[in-house]
C-alpha atoms as a PDB file:
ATOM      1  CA  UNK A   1       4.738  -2.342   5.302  1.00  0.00           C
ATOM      2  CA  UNK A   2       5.449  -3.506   1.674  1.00  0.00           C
ATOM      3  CA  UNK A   3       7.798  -6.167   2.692  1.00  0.00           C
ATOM      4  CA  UNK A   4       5.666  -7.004   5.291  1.00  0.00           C
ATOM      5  CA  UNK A   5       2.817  -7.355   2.327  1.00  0.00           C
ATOM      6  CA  UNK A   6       4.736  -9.571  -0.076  1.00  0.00           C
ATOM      7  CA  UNK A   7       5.462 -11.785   2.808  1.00  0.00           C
ATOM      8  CA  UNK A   8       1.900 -12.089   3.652  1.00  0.00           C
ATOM      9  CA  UNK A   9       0.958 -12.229   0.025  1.00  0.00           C
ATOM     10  CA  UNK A  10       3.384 -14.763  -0.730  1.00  0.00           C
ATOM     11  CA  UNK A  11       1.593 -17.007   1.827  1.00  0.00           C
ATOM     12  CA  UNK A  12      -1.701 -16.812   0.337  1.00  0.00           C
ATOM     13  CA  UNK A  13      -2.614 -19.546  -2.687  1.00  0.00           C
ATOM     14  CA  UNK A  14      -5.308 -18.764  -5.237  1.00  0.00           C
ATOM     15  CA  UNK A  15      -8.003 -19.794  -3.030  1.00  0.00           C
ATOM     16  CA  UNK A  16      -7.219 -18.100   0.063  1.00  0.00           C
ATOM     17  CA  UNK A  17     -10.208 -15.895   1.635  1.00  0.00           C
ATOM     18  CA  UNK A  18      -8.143 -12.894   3.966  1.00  0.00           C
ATOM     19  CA  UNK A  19      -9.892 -11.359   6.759  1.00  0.00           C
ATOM     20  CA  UNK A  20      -8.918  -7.798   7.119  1.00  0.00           C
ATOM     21  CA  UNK A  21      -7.807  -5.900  10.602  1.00  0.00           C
ATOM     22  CA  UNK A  22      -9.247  -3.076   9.283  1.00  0.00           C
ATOM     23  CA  UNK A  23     -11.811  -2.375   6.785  1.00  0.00           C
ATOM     24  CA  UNK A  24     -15.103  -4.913   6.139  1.00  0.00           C
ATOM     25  CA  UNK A  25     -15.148  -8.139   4.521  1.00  0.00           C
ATOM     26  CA  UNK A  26     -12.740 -10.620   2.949  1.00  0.00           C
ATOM     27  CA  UNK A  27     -10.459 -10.328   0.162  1.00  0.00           C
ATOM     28  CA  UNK A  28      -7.814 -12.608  -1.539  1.00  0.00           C
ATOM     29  CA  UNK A  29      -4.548 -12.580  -3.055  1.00  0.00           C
ATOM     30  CA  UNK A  30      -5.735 -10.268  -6.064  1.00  0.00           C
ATOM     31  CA  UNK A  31      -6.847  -7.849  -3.172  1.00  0.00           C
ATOM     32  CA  UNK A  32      -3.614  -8.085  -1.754  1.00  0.00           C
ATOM     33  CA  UNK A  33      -1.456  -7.436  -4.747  1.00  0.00           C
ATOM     34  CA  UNK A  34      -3.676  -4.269  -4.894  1.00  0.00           C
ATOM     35  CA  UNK A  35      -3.368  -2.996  -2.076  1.00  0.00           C
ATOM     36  CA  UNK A  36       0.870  -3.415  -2.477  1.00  0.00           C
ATOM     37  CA  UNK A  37       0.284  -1.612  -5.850  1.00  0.00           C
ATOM     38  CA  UNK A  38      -1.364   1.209  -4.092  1.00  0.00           C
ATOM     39  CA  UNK A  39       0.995   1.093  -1.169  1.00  0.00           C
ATOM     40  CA  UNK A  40       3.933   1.441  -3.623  1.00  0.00           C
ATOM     41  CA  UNK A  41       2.778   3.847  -5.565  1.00  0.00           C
ATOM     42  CA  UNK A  42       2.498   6.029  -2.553  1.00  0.00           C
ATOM     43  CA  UNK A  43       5.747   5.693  -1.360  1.00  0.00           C
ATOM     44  CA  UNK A  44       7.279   6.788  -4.596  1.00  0.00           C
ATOM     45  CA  UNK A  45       5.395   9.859  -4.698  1.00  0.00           C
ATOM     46  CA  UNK A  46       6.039  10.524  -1.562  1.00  0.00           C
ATOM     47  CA  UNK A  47      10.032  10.156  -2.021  1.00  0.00           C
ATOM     48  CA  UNK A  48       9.835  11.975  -5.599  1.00  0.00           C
ATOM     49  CA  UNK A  49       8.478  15.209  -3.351  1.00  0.00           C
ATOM     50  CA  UNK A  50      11.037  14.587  -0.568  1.00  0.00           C
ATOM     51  CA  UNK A  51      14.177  14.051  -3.583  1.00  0.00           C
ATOM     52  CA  UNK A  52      12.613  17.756  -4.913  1.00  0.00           C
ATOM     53  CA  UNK A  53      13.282  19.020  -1.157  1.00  0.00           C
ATOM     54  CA  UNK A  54       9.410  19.379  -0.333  1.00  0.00           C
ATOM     55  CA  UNK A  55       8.926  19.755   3.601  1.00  0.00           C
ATOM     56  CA  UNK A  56       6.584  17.331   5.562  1.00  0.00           C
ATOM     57  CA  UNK A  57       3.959  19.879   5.452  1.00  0.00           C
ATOM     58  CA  UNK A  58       3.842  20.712   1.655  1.00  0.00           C
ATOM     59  CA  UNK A  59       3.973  16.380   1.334  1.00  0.00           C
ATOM     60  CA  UNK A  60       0.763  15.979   3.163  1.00  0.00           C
ATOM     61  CA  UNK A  61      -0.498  18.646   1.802  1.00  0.00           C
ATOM     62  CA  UNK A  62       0.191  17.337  -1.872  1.00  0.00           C
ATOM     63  CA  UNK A  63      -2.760  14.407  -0.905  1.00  0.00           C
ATOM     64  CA  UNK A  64      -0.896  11.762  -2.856  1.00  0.00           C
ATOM     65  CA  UNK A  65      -3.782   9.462  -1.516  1.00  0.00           C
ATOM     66  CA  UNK A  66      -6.743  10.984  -3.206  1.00  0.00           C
END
């Protein structure tokens, strides 16, 4: 999914208006690079609790998205 956003985000020029599959509204390329910021972050929490040998249950229920 991160690849997947720098691709998409590397498409986009300063101007560009992005209509959303999911959510409400527009956003642009500053949205974007947000929403890989967040997206990042969460997947290196998530491997720091796997590397520490947390199970799939205790990662979930760390809510590394709240």
């Amino acid at each position: 999914m991160t690849e997947a956003m720098g691709i998409a985000i590397g498409r986009t020029g300063p101007d560009t208006k992005v209509i959303s599959g999911h959510g409400v509204g527009f956003t642009d390329r500053e949205g974007m690079l947000e929403v890989l910021t967040v997206l990042i972050t969460l997947r290196d929490r998530v491997q720091k609790l796997i590397d520490s040998g947390r199970s799939f249950d205790e990662v979930l229920a760390a809510k590394l998205a709240q």
